[in-house]
N, C-alpha and C. Protein backbone atom coordinates (compact mmCIF):
# COMPACT_ATOMS: atom_id res chain seq x y z
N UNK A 1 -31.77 0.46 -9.02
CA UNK A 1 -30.94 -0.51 -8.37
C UNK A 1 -31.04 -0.28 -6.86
N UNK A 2 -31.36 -1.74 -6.14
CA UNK A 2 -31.37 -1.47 -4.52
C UNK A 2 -30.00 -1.06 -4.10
N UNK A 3 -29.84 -0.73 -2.90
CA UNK A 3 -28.26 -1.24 -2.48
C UNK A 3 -28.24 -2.11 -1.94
N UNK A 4 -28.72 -3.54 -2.00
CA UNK A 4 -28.28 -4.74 -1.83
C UNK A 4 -27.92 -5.58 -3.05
N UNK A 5 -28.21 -4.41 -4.52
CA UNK A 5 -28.01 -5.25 -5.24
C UNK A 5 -26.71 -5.28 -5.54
N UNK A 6 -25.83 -6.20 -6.62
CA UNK A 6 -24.76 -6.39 -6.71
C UNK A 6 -24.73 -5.60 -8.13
N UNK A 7 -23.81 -5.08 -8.82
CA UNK A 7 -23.69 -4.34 -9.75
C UNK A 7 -22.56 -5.86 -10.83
N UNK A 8 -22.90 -5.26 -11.68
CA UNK A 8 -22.68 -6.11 -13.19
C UNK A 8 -21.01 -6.19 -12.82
N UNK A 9 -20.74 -4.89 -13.15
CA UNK A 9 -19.44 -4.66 -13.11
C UNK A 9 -18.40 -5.32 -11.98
N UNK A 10 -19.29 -5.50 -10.71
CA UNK A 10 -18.37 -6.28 -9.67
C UNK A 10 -17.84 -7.77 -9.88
N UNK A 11 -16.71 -7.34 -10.60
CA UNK A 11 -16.15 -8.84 -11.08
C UNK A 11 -14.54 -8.77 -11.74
N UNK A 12 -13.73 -9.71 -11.21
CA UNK A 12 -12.56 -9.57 -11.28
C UNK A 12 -11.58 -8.20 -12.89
N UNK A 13 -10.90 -7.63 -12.11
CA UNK A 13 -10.21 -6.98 -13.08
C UNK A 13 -9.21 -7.52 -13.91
N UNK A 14 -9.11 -8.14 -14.52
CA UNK A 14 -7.71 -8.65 -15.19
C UNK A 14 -6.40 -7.80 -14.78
N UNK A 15 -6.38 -6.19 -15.03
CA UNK A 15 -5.45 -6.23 -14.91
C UNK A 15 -4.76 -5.81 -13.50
N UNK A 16 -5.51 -6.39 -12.53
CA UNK A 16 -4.88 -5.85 -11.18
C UNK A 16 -4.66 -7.51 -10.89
N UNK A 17 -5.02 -8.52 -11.27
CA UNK A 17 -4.20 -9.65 -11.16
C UNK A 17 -3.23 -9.52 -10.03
N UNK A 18 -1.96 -9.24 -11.12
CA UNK A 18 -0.54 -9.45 -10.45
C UNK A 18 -1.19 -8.78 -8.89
N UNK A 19 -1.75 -8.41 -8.29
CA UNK A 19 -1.77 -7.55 -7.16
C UNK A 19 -2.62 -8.83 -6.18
N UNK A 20 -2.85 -10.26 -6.99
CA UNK A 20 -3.35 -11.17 -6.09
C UNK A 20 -2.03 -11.82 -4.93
N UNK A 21 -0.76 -11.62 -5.53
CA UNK A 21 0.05 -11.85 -4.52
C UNK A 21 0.08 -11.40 -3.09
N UNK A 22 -0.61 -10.27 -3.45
CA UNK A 22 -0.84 -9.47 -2.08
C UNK A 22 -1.76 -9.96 -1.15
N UNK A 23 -3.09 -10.77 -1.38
CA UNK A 23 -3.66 -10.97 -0.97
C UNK A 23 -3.80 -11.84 0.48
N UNK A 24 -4.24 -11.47 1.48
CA UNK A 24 -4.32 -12.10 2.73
C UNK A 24 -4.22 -10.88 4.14
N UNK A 25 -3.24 -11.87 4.90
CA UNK A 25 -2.98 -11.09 6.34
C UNK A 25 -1.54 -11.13 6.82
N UNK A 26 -1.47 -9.67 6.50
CA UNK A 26 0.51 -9.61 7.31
C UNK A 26 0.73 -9.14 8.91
N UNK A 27 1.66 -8.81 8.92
CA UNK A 27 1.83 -8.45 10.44
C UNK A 27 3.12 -7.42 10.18
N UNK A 28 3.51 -6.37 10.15
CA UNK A 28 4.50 -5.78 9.83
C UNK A 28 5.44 -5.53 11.27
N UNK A 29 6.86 -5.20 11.16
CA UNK A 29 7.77 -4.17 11.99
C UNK A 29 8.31 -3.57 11.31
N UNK A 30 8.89 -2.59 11.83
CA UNK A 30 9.78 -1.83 10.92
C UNK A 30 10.38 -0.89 11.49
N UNK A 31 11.35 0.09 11.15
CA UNK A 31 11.56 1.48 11.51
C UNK A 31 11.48 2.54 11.11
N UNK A 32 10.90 3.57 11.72
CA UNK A 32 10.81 5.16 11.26
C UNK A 32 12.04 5.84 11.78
N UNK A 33 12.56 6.70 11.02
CA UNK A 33 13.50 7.73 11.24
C UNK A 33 13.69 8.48 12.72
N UNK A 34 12.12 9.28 12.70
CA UNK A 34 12.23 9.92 13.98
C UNK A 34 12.28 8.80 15.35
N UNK A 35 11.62 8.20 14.64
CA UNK A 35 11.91 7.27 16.13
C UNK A 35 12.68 5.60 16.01
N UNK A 36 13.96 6.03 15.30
CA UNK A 36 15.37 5.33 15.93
C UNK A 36 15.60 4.31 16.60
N UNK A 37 14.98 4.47 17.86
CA UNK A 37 15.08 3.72 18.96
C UNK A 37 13.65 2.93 19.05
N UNK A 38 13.05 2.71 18.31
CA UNK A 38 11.76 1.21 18.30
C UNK A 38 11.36 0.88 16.75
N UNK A 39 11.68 -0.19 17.63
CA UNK A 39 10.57 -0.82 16.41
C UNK A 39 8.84 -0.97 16.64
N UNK A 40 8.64 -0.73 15.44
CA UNK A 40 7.21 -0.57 15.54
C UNK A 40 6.39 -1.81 14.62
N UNK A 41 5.27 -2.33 15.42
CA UNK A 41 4.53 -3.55 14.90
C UNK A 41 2.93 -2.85 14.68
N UNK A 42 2.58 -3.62 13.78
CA UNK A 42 1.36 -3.37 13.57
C UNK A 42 1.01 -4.46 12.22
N UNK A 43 -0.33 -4.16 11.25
CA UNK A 43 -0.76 -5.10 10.51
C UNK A 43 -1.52 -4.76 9.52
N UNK A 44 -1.86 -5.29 8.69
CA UNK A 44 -2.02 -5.12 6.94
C UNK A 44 -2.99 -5.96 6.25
N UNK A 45 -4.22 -5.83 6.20
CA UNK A 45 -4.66 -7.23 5.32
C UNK A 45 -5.09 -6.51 3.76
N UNK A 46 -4.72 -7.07 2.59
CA UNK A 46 -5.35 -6.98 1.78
C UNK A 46 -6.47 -7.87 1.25
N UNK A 47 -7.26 -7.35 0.67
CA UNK A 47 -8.67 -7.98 -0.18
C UNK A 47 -9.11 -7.77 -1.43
N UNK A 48 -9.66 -8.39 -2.13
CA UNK A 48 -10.67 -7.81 -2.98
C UNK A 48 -11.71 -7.23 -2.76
N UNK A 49 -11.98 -6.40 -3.36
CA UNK A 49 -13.02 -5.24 -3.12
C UNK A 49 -13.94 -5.29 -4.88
N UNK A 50 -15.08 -5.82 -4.34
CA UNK A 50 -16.72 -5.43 -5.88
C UNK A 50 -15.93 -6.83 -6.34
N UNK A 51 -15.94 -7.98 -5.70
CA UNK A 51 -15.44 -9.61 -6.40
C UNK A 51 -14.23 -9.42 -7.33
N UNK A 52 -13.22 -8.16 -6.87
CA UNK A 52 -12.12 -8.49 -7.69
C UNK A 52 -11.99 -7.08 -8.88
N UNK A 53 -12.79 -6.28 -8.49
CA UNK A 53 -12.97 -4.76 -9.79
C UNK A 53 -11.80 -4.20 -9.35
N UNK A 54 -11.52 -3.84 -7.85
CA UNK A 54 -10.58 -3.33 -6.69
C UNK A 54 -10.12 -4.35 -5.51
N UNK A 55 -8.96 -3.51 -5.54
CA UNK A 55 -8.28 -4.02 -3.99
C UNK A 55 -8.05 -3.24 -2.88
N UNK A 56 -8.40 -3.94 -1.70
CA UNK A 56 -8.15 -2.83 -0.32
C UNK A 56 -7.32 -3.13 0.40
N UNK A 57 -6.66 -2.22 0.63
CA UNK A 57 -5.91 -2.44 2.45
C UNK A 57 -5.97 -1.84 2.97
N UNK A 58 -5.95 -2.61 4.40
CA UNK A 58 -6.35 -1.75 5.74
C UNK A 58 -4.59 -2.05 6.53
N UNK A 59 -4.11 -0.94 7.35
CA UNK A 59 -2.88 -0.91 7.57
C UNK A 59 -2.85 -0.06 8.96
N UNK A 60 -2.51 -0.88 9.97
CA UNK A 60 -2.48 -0.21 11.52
C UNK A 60 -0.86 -0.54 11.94
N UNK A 61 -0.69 0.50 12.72
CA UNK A 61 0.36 0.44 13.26
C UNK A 61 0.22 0.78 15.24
N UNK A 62 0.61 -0.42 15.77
CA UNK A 62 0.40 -0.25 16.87
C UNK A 62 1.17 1.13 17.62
N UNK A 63 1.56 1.93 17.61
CA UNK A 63 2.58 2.36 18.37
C UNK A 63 1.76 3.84 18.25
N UNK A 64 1.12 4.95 19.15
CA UNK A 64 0.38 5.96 18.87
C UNK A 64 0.70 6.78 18.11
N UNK A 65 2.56 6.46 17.81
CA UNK A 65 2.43 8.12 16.99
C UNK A 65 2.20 7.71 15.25
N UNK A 66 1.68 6.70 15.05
CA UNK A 66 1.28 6.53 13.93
C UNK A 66 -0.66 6.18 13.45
N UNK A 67 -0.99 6.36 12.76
CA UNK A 67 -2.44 6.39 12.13
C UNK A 67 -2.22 5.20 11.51
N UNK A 68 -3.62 4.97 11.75
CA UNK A 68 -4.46 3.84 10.60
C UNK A 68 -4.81 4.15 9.93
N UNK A 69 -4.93 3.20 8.23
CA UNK A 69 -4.64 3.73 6.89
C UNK A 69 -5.40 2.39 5.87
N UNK A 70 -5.94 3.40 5.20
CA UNK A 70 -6.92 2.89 3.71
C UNK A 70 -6.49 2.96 2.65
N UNK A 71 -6.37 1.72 1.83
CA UNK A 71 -5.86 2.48 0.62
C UNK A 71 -6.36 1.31 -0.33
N UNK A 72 -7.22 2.26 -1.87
CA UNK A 72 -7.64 1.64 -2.73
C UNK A 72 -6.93 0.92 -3.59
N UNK A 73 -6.86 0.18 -4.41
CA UNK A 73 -6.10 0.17 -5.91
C UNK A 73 -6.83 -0.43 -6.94
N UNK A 74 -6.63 0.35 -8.28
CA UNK A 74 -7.70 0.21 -9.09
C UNK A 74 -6.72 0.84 -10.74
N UNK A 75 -7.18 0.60 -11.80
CA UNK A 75 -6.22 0.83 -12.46
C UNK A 75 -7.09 1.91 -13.45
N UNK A 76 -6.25 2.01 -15.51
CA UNK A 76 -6.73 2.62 -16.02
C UNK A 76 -6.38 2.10 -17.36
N UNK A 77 -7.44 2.34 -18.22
CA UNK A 77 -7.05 1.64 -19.34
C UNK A 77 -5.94 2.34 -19.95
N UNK A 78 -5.56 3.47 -20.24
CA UNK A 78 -4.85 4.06 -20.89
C UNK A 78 -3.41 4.08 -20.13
N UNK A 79 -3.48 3.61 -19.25
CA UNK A 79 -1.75 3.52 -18.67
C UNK A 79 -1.21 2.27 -17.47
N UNK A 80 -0.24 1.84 -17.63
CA UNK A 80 0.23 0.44 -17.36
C UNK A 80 0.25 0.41 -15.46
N UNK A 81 0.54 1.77 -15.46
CA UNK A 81 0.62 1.64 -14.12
C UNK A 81 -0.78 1.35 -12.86
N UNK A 82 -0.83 1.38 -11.72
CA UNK A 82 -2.35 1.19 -10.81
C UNK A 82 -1.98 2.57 -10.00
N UNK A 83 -2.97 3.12 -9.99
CA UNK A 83 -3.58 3.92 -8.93
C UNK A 83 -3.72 3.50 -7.35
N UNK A 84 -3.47 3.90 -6.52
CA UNK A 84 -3.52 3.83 -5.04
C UNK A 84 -4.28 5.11 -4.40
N UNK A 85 -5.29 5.11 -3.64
CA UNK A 85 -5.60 6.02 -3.68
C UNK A 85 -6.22 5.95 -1.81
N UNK A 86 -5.13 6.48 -0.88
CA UNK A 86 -4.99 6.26 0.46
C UNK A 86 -5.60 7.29 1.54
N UNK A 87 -6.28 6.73 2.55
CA UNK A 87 -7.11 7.76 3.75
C UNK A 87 -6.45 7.60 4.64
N UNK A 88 -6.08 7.95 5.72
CA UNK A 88 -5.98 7.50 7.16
C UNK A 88 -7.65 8.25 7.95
N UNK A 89 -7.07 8.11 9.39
CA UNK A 89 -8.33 8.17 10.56
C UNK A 89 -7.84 9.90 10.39
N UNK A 90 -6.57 10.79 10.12
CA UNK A 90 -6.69 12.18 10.24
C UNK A 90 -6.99 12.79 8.70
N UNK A 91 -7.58 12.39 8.10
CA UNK A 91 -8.01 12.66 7.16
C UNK A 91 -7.12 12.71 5.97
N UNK A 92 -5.83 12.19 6.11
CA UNK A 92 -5.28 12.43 4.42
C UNK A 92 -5.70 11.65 3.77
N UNK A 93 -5.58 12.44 2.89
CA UNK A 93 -5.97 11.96 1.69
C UNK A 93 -4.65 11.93 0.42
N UNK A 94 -4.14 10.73 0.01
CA UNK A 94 -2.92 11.11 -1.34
C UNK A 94 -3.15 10.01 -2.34
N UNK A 95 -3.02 10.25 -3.52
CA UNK A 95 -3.04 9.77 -4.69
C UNK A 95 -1.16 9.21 -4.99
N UNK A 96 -1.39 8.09 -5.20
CA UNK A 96 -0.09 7.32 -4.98
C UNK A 96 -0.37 6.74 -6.48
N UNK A 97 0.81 6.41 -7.16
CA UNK A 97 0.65 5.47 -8.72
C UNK A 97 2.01 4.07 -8.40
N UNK A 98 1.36 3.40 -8.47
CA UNK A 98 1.85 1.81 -8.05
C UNK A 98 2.51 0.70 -9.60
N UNK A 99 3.80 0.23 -9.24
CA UNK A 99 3.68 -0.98 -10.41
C UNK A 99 3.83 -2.38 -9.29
N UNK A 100 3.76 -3.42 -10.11
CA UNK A 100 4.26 -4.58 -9.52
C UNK A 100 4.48 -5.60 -10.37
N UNK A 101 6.45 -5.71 -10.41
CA UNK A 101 6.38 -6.10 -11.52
C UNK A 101 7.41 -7.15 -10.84
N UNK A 102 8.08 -8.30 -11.69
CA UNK A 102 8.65 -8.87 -11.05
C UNK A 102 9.49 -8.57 -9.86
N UNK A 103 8.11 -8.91 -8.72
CA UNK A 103 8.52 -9.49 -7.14
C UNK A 103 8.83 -8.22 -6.68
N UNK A 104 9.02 -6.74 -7.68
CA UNK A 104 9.29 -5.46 -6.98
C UNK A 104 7.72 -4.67 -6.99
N UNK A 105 7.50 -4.60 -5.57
CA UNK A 105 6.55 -3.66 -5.90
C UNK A 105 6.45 -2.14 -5.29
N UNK A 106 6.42 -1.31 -6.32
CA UNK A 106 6.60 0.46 -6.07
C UNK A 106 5.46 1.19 -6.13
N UNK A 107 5.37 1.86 -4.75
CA UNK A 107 4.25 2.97 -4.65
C UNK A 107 4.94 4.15 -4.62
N UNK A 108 4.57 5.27 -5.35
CA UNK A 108 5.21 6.61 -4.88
C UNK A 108 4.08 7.63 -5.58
N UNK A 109 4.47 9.08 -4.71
CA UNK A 109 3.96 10.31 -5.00
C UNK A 109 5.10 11.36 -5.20
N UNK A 110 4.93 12.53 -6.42
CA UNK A 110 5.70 13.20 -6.46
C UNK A 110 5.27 14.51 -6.43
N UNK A 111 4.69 15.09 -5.29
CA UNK A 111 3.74 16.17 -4.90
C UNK A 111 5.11 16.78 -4.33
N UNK A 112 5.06 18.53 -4.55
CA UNK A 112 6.07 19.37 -4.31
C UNK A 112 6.00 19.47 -2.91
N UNK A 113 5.10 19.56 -2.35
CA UNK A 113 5.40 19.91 -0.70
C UNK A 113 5.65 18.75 -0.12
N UNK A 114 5.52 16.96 -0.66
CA UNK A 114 5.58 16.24 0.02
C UNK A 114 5.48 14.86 -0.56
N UNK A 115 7.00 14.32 -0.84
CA UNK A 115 6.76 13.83 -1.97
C UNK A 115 7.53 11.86 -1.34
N UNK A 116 6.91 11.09 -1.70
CA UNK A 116 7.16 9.51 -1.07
C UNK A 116 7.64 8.74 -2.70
N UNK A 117 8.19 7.86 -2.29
CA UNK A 117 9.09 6.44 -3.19
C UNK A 117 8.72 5.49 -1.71
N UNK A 118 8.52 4.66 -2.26
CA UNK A 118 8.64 3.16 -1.43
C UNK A 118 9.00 1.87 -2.67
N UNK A 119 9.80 1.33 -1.97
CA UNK A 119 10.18 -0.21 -3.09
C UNK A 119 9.97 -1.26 -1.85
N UNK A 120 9.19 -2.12 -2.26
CA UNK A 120 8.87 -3.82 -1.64
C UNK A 120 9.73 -4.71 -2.31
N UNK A 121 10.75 -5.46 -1.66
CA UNK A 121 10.93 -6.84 -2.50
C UNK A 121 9.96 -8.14 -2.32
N UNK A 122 9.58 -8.59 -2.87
CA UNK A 122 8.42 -10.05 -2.61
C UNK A 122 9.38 -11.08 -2.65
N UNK A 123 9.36 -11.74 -1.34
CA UNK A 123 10.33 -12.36 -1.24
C UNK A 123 9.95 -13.87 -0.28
N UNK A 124 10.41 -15.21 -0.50
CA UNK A 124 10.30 -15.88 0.14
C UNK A 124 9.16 -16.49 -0.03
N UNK A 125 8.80 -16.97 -1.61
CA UNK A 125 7.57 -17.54 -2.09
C UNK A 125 6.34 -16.94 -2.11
N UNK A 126 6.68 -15.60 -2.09
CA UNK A 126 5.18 -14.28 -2.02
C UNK A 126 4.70 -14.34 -0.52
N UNK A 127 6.12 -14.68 0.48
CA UNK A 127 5.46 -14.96 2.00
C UNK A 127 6.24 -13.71 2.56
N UNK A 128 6.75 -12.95 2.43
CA UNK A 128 7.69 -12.05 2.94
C UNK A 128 7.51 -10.56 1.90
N UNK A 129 7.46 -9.46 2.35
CA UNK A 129 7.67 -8.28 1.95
C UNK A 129 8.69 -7.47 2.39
N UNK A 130 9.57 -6.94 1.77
CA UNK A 130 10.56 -6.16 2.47
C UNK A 130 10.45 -4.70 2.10
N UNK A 131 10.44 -3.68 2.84
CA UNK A 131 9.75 -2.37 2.02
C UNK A 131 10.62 -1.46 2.61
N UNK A 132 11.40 -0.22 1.53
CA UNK A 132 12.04 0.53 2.18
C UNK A 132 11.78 2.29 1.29
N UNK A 133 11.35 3.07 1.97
CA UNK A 133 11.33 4.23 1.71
C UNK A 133 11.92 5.07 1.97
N UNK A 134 11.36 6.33 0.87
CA UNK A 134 11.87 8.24 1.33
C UNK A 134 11.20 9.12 1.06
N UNK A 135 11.46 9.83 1.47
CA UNK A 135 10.52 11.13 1.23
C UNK A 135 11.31 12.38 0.93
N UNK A 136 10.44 13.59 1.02
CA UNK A 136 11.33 14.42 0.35
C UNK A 136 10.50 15.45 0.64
N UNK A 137 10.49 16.77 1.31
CA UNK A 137 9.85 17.52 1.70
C UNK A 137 10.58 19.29 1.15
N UNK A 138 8.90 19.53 0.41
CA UNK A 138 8.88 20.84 -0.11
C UNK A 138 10.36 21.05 -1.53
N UNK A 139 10.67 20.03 -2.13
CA UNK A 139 11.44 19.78 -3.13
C UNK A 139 13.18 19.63 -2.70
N UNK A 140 12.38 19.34 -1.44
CA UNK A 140 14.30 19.16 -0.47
C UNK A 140 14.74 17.71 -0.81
N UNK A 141 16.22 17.38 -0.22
CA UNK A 141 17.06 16.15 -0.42
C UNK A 141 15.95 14.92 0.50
N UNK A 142 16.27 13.78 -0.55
CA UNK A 142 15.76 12.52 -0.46
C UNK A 142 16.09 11.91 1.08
N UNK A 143 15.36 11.92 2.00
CA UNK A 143 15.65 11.59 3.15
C UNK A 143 15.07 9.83 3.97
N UNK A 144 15.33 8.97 5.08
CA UNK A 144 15.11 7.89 4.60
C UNK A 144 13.73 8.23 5.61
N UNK A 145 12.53 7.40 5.06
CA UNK A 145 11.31 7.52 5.56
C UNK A 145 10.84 5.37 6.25
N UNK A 146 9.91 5.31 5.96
CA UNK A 146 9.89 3.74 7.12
C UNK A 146 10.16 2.71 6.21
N UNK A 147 10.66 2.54 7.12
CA UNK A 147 10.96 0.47 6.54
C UNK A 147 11.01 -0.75 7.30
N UNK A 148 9.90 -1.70 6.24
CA UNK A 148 9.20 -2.39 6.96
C UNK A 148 9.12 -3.75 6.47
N UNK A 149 8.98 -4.38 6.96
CA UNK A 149 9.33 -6.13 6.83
C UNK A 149 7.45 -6.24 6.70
N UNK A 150 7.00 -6.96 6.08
CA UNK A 150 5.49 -7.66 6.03
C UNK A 150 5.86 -9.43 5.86
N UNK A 151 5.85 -10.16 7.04
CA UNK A 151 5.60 -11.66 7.01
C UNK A 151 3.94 -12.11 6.98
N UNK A 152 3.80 -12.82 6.03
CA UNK A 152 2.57 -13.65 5.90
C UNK A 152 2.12 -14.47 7.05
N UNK A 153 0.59 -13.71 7.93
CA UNK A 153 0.27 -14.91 8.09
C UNK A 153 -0.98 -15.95 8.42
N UNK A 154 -1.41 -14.77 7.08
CA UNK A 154 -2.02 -16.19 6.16
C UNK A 154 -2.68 -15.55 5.10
C-alpha cells in the first residue's frame, strides 16, 4: 500500500455517530480557577478523521498560560463508552473515556495523581456547549477546574 492510498477501513463508524453533533467550528470563553480575574477565548474545530473511522479536535486557547490541544475519539466494540485520547504542544499525553448521551456530553480521567470530570450541556439546537469541570489532584478533594461556553460558528 502507497501512502497516498486510502485504506478500506476509512469509512464512517456507526458508532461514533452521535459525536456528529460536534462537528464544525466553535469559538470558546470561559474561566479557569487560577486565573479568576479573565476570561479566556480561544477555539475548537472538530472533524472527521479516515471519512468518519475517527474524530479530531484541535483546541487553542488564546491567553499564554494555556496550550494547544489534540484530541482523538474512536471507540470499542466491547464497551459503550468512546475513548479520547489527547496531546497538547508540551507533550501530554492522557487517555480520557467519553459518553454522549442525550445533549450531555462527559469526558473524564480517573488517574491517582491527576484526575478530570468535565460535563457539556448541548444546548440551543446543537449550537451552544456549556462545559463545566474538576479535577482532583493526587486523590485530594474535588476542586473546580475550567468552564467554558462553546458557541457555533459554523
Amino acid at each position: 500500500m502507497t501512502a497516498n492510498s486510502i485504506s478500506k477501513a476509512a469509512k464512517p463508524n456507526p458508532v461514533l455517530e452521535p459525536l456528529s453533533i460536534l462537528t464544525g467550528e466553535w469559538v470558546t470563553t470561559g474561566k479557569h480557577p487560577l486565573l479568576s480575574n479573565i476570561t479566556v477565548h480561544g477555539h475548537a474545530s472538530f472533524d472527521w478523521l479516515e471519512n468518519g473511522a475517527f474524530m479530531i479536535m484541535h483546541a487553542s486557547i488564546e491567553e499564554k498560560e494555556f496550550v494547544d490541544g489534540i484530541a482523538i475519539f474512536g471507540s470499542d466494540d466491547s464497551i459503550e463508552n468512546y475513548s479520547m485520547l489527547y496531546y497538547d504542544e508540551l507533550g501530554v499525553l492522557r487517555l480520557y473515556t467519553s459518553t454522549l448521551e442525550d445533549n450531555t456530553w462527559k469526558w473524564w480521567r480517573n488517574d491517582a495523581e491527576f484526575a478530570q470530570h468535565f460535563t457539556g450541556e448541548i444546548k440551543n439546537n446543537g449550537n451552544t456547549i456549556v462545559f463545566k469541570g474538576e479535577m482532583s489532584r493526587d486523590g485530594g478533594e474535588w476542586e473546580k477546574d475550567l468552564e467554558f461556553t462553546y458557541p457555533r460558528i459554523r
